[in-house]
Protein backbone atom coordinates (compact mmCIF):
# COMPACT_ATOMS: atom_id res chain seq x y z
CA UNK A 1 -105.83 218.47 -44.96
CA UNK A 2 -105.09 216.33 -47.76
CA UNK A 3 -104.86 213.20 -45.41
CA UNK A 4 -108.32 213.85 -43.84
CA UNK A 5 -109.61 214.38 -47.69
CA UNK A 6 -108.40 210.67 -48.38
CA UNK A 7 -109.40 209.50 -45.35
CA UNK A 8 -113.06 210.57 -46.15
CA UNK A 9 -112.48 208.98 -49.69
CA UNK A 10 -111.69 205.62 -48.26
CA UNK A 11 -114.43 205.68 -45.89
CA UNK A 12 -117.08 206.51 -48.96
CA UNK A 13 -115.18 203.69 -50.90
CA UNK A 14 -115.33 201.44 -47.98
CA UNK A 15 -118.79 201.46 -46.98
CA UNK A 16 -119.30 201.82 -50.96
CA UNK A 17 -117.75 198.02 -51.03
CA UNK A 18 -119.87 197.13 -48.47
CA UNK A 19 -122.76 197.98 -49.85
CA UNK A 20 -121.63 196.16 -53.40
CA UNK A 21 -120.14 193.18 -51.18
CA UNK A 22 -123.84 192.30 -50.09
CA UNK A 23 -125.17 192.83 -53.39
CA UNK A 24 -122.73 190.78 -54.77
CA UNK A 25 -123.16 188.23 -51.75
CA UNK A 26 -126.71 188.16 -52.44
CA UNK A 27 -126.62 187.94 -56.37
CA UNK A 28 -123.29 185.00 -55.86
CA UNK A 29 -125.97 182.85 -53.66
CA UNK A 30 -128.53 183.94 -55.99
CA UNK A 31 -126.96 182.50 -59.03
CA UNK A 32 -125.76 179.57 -56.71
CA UNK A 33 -129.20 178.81 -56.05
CA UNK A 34 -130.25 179.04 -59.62
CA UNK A 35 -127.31 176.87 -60.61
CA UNK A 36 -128.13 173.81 -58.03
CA UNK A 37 -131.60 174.14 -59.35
CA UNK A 38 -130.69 173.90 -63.31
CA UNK A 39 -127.35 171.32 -62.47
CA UNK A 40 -129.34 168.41 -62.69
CA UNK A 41 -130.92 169.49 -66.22
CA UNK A 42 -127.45 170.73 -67.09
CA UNK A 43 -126.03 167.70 -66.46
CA UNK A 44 -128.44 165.37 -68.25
CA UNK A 45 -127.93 168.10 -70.97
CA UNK A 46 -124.32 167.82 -71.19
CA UNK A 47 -124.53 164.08 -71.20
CA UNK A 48 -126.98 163.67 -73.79
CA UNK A 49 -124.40 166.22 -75.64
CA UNK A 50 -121.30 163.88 -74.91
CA UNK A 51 -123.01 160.75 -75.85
CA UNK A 52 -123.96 162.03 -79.32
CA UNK A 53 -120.58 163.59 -80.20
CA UNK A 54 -119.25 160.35 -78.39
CA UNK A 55 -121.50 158.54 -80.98
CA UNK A 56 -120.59 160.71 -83.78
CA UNK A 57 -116.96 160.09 -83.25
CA UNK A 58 -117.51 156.25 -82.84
CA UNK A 59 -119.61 156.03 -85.97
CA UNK A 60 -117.49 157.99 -87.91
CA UNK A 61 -114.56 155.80 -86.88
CA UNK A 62 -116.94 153.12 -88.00
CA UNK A 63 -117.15 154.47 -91.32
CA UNK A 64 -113.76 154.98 -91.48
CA UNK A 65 -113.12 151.50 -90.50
CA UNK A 66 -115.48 150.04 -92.80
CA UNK A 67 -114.61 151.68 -95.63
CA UNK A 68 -110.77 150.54 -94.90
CA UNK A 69 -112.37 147.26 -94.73
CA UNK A 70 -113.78 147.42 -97.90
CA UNK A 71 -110.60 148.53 -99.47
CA UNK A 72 -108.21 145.67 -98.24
CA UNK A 73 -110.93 143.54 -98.78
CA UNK A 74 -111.43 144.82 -102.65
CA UNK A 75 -107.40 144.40 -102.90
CA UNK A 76 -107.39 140.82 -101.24
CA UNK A 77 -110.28 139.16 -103.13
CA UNK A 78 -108.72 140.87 -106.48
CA UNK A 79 -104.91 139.63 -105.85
CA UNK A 80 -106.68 136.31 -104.79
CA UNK A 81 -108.78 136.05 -107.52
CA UNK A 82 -106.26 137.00 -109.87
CA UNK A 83 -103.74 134.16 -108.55
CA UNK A 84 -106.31 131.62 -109.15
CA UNK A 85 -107.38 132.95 -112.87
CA UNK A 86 -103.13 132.61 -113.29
CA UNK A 87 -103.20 128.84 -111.57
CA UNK A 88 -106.24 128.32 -113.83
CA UNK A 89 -104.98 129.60 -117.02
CA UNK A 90 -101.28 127.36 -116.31
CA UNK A 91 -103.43 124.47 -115.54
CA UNK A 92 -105.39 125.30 -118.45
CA UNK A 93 -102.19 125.56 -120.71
CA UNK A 94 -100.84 122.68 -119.58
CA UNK A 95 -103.82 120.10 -120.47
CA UNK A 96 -103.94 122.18 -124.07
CA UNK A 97 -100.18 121.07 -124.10
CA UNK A 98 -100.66 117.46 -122.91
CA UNK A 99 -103.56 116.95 -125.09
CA UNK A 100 -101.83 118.59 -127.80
CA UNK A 101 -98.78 116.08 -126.95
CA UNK A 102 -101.10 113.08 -126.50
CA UNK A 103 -102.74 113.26 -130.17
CA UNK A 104 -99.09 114.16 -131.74
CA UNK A 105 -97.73 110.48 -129.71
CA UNK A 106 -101.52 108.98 -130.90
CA UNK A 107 -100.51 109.88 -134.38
CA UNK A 108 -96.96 108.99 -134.32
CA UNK A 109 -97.37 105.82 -132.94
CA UNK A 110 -100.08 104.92 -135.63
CA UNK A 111 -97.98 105.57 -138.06
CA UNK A 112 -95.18 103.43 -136.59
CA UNK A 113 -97.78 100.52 -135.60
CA UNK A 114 -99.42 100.17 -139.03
CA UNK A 115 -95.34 100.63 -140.70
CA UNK A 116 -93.98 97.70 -138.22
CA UNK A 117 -97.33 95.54 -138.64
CA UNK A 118 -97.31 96.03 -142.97
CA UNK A 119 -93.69 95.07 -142.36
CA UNK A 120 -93.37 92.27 -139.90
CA UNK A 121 -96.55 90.59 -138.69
CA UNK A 122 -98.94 91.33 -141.53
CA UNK A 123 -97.54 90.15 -145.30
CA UNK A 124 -99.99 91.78 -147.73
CA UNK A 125 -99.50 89.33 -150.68
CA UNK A 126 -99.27 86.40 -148.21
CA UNK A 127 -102.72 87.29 -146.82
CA UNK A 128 -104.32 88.27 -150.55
CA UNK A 129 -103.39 84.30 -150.79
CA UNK A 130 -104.63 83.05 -147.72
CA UNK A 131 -107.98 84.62 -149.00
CA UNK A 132 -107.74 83.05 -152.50
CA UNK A 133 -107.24 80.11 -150.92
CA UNK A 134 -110.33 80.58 -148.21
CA UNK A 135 -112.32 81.72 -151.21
CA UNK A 136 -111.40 78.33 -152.97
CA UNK A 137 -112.07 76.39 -150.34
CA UNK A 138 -115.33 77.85 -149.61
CA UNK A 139 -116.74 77.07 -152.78
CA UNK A 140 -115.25 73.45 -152.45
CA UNK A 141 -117.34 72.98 -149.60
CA UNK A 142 -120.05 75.07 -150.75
CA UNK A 143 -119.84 72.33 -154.39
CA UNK A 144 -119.40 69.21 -151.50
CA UNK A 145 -122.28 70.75 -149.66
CA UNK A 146 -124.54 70.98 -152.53
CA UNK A 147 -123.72 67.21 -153.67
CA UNK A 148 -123.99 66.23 -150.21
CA UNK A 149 -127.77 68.11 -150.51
CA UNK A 150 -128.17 66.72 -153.76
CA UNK A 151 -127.52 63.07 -152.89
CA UNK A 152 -129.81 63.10 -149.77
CA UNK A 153 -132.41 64.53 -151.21
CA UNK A 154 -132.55 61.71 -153.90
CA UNK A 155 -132.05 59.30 -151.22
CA UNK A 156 -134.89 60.82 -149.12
CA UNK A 157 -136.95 60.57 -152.91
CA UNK A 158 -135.98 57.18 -153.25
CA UNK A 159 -136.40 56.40 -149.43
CA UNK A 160 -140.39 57.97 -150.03
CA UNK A 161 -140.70 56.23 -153.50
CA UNK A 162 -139.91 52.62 -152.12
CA UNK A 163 -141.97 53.53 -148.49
CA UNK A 164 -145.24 54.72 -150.91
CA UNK A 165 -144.41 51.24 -152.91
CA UNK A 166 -144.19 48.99 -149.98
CA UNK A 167 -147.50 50.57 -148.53
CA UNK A 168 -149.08 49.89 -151.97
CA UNK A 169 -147.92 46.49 -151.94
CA UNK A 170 -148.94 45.64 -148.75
CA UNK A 171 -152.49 47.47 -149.94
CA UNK A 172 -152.66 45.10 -152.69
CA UNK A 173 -152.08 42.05 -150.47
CA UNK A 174 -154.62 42.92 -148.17
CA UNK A 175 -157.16 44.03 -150.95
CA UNK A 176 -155.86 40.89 -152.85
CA UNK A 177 -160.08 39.63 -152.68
CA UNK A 178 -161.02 42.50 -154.78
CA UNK A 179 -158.90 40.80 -157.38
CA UNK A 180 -161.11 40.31 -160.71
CA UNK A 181 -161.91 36.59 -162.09
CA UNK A 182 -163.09 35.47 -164.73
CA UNK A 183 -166.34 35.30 -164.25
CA UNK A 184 -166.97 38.55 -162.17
CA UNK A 185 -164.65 41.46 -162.89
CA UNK A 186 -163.29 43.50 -160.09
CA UNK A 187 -164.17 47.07 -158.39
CA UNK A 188 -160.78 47.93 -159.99
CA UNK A 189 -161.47 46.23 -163.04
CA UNK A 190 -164.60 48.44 -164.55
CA UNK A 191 -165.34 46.98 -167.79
CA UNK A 192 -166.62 51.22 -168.12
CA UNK A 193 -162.56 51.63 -167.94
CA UNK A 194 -160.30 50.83 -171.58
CA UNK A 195 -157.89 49.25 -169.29
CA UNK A 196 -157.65 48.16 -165.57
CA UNK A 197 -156.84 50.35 -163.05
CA UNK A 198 -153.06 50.06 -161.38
CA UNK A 199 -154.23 48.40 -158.09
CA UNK A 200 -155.65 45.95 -160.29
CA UNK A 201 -152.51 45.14 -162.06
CA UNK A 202 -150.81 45.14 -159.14
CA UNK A 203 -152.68 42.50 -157.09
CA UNK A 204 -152.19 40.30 -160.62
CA UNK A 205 -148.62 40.28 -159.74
CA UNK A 206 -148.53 39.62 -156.06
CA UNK A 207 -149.84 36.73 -154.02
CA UNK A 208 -152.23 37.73 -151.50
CA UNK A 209 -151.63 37.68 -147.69
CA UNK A 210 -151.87 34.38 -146.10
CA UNK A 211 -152.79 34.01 -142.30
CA UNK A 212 -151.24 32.35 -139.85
CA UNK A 213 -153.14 28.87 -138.93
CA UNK A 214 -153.55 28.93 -135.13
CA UNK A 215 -151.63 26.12 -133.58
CA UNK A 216 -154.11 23.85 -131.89
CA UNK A 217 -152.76 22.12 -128.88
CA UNK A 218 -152.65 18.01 -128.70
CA UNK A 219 -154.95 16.76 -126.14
CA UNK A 220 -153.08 15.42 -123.10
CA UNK A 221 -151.43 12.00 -122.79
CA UNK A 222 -150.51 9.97 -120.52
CA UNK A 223 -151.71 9.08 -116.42
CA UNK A 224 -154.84 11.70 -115.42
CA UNK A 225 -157.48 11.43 -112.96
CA UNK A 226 -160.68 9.28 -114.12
CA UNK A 227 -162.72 11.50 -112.13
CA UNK A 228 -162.20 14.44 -114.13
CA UNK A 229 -164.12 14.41 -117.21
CA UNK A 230 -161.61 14.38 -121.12
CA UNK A 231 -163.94 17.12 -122.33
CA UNK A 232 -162.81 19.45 -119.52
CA UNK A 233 -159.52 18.48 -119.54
CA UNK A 234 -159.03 19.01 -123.72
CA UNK A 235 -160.73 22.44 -122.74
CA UNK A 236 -158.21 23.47 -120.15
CA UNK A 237 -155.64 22.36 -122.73
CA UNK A 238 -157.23 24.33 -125.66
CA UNK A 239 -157.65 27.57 -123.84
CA UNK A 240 -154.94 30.15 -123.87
CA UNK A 241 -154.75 31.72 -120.31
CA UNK A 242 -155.75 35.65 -120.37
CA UNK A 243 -153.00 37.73 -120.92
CA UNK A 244 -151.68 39.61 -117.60
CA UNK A 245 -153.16 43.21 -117.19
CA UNK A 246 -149.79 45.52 -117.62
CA UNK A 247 -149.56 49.13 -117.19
CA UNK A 248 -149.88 50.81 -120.82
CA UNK A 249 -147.09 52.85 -121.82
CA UNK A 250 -147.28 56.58 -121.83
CA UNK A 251 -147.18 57.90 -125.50
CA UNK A 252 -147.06 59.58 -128.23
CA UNK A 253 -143.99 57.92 -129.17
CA UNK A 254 -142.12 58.21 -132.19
CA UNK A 255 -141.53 55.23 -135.17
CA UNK A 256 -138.48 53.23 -134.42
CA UNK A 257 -137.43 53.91 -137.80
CA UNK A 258 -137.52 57.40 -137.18
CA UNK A 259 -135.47 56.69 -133.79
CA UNK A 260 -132.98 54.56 -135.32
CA UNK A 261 -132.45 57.13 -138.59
CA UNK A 262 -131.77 59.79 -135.50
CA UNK A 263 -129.47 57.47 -133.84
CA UNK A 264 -127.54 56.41 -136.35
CA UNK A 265 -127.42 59.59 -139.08
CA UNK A 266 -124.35 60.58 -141.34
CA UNK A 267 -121.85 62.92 -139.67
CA UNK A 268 -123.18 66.55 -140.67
CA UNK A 269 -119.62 68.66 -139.70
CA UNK A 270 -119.70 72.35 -140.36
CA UNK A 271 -117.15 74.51 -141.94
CA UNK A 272 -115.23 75.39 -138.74
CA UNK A 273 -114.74 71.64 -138.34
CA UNK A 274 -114.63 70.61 -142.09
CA UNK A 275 -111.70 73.00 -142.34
CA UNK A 276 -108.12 71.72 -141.51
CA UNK A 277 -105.85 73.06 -139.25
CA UNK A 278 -103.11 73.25 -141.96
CA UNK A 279 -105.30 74.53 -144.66
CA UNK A 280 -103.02 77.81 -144.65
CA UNK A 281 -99.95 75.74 -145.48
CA UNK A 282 -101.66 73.54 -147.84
CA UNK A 283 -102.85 76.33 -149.85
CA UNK A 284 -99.62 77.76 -149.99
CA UNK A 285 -97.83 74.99 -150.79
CA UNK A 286 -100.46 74.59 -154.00
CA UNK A 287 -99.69 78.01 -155.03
């Protein structure tokens, strides 16, 4: 009895499964179907989520990365920077040195140079004399000089004096017709006038200027031709020939006496020159 009873409840459970199994068949191909319909959008969904967290990740690495960056950069630039301020400040230190060292050398080597120059190449009292000396010679040129000056200028007065005297003379001689007689006084003889005038006294003491007779030439002597006529002949004779037409010289030129008082002038030397070689030694000799 009891096995028929669980046969009967294995037969209800049976066809009980059955029944599920095609419900459950139908709903598995049922969600199947649904599925293959929505993989494609599932898909593209889950790729679109990948490549976002994918990008997330890789950007966040990116910070990460940069921000490392950063820092060994920060810690490079600042131990680089901060061995270059050193090099700077030791190069720095050493220039203040040398510089320092350099004016301290400048200084003591000043000091030695003027000490060894007052001592050995530079006598104080022997140059104080050499001055003296210069100073005495320079005003015994500066005394020669102004003789010298002093002499030429009363030759140059006495040069003009006897130039303005010869021109007056000559003057005279050639004004000597002007000369008063007794008869007729003179233009420079105004009886107006309490005494003549100079020109007048001086053409009473010079003779006047006498000109040159013209040497006439004797007629011709001796064998001629009777055809040709004496008068033509002492003509010929007579005649001077013209003078030859010559190139005239290009001027202004200058007096000859100016040219031969520039040719032939006193030695003029200067102070360089007028000073001797041994004038050193001289004047310390004299002193």
């Amino acid at each position: 009895m009891e096995t028929r009873i669980h046969s009967r409840g294995n037969m209800a459970s049976f066809v009980r499964l059955r029944y599920q199994f095609r419900q459950i068949k139908e709903e598995f191909f049922t969600r199947n179907r649904i599925a293959e319909d929505n993989r494609y959008k599932e898909n593209l969904a889950a790729i679109q989520i990948q490549s976002w967290f994918r990008g997330c990740q890789v950007r966040a690495y990116f910070r990460h990365l940069h921000r490392n960056a950063t820092i060994v950069q920060r810690m490079w630039r600042g131990y680089t920077a901060r061995a270059c301020f050193r090099q700077m400040m030791t190069t720095a230190f050493f220039l203040t040195k040398m510089n320092f060292y350099s004016d301290m050398a400048v200084r003591i080597q000043q000091r030695w140079r003027g000490y060894y120059v007052r001592k050995y190449i530079h006598n104080y009292h022997a140059r104080q004399q050499y001055l003296e000396g210069l100073a005495r010679k320079n005003e015994q040129v500066r005394r020669d000089l102004e003789e010298f000056d002093e002499l030429q200028r009363r030759v140059r007065e006495h040069s003009n004096m006897e130039r303005d005297e010869q021109e007056k003379q000559d003057q005279a001689q050639r004004m000597h017709y002007l000369l008063s007689t007794y008869q007729c006084p003179g233009v420079f003889n105004s009886p107006i006038r309490g005494q003549p005038h100079e020109m007048e006294l001086r053409m009473r003491s010079i003779r006047p200027l006498l000109i040159k007779a013209v040497p006439q030439k004797k007629l011709l002597k001796g064998n001629h031709d009777p055809s040709i006529p004496v008068a033509s002949l002492n003509l010929c004779a007579t005649q001077p020939l013209p003078p030859i037409p010559s190139k005239i010289p290009q001027g202004p030129f200058r007096k000859a006496a100016e040219v031969h008082q520039q040719r032939y002038r006193p030695l003029e030397p200067t102070l360089r020159v007028a000073t001797s070689i041994t004038a050193l030694e001289d004047a310390r000799k004299e002193l």
